[in-house]
N, C-alpha and C. Protein backbone atom coordinates (compact mmCIF):
# COMPACT_ATOMS: atom_id res chain seq x y z
N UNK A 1 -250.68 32.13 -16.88
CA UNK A 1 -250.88 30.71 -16.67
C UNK A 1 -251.58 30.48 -15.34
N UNK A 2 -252.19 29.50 -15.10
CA UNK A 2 -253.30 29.26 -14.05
C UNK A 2 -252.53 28.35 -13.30
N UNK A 3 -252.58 27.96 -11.84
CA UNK A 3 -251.64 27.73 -11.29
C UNK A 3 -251.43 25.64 -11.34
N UNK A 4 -253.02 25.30 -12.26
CA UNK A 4 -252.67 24.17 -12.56
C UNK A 4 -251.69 24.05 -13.87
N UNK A 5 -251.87 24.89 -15.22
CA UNK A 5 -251.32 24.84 -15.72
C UNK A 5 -249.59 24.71 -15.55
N UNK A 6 -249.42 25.62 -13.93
CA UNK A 6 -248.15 25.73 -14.21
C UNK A 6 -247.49 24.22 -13.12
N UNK A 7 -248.43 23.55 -12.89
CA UNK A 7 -248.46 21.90 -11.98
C UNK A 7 -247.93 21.50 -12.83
N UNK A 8 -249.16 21.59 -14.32
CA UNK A 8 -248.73 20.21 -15.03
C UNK A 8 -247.45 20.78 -15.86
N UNK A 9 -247.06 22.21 -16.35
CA UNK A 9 -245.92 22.34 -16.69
C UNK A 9 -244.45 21.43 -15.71
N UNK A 10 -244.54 22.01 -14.44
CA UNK A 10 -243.59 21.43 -14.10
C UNK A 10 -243.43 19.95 -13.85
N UNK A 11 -244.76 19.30 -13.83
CA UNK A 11 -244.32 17.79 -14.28
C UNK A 11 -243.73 17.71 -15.33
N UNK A 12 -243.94 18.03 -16.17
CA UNK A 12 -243.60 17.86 -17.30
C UNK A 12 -241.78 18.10 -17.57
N UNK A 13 -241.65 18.92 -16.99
CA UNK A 13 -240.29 19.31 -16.97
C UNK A 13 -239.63 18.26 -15.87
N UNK A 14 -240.58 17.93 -14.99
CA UNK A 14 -239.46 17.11 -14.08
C UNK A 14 -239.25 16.05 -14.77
N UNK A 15 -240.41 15.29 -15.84
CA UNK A 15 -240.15 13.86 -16.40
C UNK A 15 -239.43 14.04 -17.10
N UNK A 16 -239.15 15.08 -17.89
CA UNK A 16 -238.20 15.00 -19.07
C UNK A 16 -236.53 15.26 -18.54
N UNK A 17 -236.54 15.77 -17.04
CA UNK A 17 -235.33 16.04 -16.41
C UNK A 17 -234.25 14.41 -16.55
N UNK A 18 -235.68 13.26 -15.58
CA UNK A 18 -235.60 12.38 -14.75
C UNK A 18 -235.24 11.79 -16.69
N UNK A 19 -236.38 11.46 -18.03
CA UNK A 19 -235.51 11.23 -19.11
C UNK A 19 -234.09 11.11 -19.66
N UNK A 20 -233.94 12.47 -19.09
CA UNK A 20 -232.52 12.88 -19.41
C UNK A 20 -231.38 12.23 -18.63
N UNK A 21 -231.52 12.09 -17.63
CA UNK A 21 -230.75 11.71 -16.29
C UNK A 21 -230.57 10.35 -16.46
N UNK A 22 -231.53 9.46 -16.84
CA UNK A 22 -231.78 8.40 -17.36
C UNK A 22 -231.19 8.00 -18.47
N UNK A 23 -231.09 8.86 -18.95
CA UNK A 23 -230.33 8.19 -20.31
C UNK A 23 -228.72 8.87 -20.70
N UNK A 24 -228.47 9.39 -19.38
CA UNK A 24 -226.72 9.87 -19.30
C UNK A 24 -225.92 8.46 -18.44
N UNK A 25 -226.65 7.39 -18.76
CA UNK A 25 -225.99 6.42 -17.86
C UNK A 25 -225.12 5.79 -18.32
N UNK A 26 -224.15 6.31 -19.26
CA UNK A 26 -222.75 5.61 -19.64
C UNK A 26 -222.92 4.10 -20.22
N UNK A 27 -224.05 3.73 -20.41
CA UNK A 27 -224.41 2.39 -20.77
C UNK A 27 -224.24 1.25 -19.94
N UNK A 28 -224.59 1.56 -18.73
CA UNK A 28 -224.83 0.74 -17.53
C UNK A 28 -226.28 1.32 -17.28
N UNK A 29 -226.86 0.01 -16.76
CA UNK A 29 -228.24 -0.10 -16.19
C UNK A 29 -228.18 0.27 -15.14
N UNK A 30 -227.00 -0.03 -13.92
CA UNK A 30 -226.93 0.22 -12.85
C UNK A 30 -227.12 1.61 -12.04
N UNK A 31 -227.13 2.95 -13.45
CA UNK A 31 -227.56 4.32 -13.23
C UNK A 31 -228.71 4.96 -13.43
N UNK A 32 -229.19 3.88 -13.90
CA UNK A 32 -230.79 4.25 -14.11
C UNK A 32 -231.64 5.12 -12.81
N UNK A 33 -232.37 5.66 -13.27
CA UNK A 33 -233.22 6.00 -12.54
C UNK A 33 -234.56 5.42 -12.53
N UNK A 34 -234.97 4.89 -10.92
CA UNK A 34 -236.53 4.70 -11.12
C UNK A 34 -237.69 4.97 -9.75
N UNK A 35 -238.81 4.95 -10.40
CA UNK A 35 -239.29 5.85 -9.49
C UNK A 35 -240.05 4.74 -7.94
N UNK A 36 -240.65 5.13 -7.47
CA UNK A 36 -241.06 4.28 -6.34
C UNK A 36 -241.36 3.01 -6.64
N UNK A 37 -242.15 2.99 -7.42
CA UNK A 37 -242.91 1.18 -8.06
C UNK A 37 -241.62 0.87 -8.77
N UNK A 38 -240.94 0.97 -9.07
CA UNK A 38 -239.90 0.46 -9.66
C UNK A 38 -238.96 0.07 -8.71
N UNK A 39 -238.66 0.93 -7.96
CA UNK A 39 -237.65 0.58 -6.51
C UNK A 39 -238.79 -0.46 -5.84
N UNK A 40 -239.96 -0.49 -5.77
CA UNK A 40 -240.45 -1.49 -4.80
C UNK A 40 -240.52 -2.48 -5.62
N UNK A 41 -240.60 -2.75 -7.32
CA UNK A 41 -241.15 -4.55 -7.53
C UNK A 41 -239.59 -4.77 -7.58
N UNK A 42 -238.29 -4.27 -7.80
CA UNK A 42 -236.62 -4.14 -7.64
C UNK A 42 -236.49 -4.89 -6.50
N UNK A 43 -237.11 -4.29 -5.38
CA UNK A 43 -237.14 -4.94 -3.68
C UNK A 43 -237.74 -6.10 -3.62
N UNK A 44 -239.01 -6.09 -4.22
CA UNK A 44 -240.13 -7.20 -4.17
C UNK A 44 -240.64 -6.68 -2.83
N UNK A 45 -240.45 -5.70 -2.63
CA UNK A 45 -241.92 -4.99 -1.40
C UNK A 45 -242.39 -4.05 -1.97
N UNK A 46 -242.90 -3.30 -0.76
CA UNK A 46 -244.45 -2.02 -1.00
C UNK A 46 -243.58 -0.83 -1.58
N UNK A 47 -244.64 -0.05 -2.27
CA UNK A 47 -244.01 0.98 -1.90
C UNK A 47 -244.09 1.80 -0.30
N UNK A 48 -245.40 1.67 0.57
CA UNK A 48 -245.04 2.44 1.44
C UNK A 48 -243.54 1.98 2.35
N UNK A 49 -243.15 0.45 2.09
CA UNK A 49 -241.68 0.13 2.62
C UNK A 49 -240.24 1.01 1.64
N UNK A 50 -240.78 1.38 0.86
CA UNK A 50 -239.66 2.51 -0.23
C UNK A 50 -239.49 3.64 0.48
N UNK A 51 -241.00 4.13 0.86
CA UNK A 51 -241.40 5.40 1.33
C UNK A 51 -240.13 5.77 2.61
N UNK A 52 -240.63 4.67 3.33
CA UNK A 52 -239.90 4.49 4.70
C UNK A 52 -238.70 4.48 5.11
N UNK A 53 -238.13 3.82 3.91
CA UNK A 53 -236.60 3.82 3.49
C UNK A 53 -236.21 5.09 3.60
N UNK A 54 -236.86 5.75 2.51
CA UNK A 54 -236.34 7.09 1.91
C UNK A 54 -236.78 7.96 3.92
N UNK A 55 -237.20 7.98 4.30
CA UNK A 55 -237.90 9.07 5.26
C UNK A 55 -236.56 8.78 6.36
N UNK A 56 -236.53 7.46 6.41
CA UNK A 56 -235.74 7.01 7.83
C UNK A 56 -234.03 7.31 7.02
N UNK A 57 -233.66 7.46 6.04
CA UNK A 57 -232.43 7.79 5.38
C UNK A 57 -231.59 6.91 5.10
N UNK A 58 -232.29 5.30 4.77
CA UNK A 58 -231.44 4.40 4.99
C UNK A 58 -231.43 3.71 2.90
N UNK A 59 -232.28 4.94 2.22
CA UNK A 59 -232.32 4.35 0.80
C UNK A 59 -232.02 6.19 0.38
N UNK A 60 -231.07 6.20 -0.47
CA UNK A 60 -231.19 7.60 -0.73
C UNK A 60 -231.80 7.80 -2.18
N UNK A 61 -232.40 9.31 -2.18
CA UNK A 61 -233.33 9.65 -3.49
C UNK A 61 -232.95 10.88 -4.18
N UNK A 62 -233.16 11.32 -5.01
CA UNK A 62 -233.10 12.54 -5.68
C UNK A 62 -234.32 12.82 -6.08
N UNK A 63 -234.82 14.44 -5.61
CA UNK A 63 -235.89 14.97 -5.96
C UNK A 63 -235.64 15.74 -6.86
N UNK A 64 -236.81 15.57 -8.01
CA UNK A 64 -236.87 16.50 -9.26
C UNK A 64 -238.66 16.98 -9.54
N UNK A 65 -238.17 18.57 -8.52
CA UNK A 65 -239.55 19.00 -8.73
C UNK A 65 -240.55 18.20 -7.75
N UNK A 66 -241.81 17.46 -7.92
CA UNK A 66 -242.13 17.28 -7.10
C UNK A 66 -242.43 15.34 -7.25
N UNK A 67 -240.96 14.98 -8.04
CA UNK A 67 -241.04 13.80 -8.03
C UNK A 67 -239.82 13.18 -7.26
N UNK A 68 -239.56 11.86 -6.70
CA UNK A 68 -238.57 11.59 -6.16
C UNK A 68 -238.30 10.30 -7.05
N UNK A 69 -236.85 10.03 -7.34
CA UNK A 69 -236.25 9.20 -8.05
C UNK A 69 -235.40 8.43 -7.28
N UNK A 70 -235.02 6.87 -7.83
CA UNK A 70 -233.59 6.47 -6.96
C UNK A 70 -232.81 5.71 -7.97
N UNK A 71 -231.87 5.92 -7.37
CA UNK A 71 -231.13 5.22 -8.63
C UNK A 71 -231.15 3.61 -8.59
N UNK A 72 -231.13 3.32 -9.78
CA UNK A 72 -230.97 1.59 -9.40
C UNK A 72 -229.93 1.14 -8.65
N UNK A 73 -228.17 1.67 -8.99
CA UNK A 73 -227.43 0.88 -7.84
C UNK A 73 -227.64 1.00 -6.26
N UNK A 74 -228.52 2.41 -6.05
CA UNK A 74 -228.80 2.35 -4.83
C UNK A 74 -229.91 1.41 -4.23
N UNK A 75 -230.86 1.23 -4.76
CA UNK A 75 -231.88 -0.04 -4.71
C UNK A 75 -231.35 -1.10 -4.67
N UNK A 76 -230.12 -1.96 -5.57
CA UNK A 76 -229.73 -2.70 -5.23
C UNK A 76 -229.06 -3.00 -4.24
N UNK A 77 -228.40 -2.05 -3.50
CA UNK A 77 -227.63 -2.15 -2.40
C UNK A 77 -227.90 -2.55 -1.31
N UNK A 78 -229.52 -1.73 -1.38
CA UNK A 78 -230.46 -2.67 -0.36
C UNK A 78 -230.62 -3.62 -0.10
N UNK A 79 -230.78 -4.54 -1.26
CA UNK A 79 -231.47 -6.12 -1.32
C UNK A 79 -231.10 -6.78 -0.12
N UNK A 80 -230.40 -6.61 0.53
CA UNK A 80 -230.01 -7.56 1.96
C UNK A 80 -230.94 -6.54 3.07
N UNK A 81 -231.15 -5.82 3.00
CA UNK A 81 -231.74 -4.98 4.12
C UNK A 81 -233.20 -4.71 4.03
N UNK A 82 -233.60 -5.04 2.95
CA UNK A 82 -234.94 -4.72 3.16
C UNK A 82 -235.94 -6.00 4.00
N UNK A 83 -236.99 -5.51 5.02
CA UNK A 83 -237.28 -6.17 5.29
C UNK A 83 -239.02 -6.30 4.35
N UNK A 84 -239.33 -7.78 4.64
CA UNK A 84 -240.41 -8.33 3.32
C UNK A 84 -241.54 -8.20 3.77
């Protein structure tokens, strides 16, 4: 395998991880997983203000492979802290 092939393999495996993970949520929304644009229109800011979150340690994420996820109750938790 060529070393893009084995890129887009492991996307592939990370989306179907982040699928899975996603859909073990006990039937609450609140475990969802979503990815940056989702945590930022959630916020109603940027993503580079997601970014920032996540870097400065004040939004936590889970990396899968070379994607980063957050959960929705953690996004919500924010809503008072983010600044606009």
């Amino acid at each position: 395998m060529s070393p893009i092939e084995l890129e887009q393999l492991a996307e592939l495996i990370a989306d179907k991880v982040s699928e899975r993970l996603a859909g073990q949520s006990s039937g609450s929304n609140l475990d969802t997983y979503l990815d940056s644009h989702g945590a930022a229109e959630l916020l109603g800011c940027s993503v580079p203000t997601i970014e920032r979150l996540t870097k400065a340690g004040k939004l936590q994420s889970v990396k899968l492979g070379r994607l980063r996820r957050y959960r929705r109750s953690d996004v919500l938790s924010m809503t008072t802290e983010v600044p606009k």
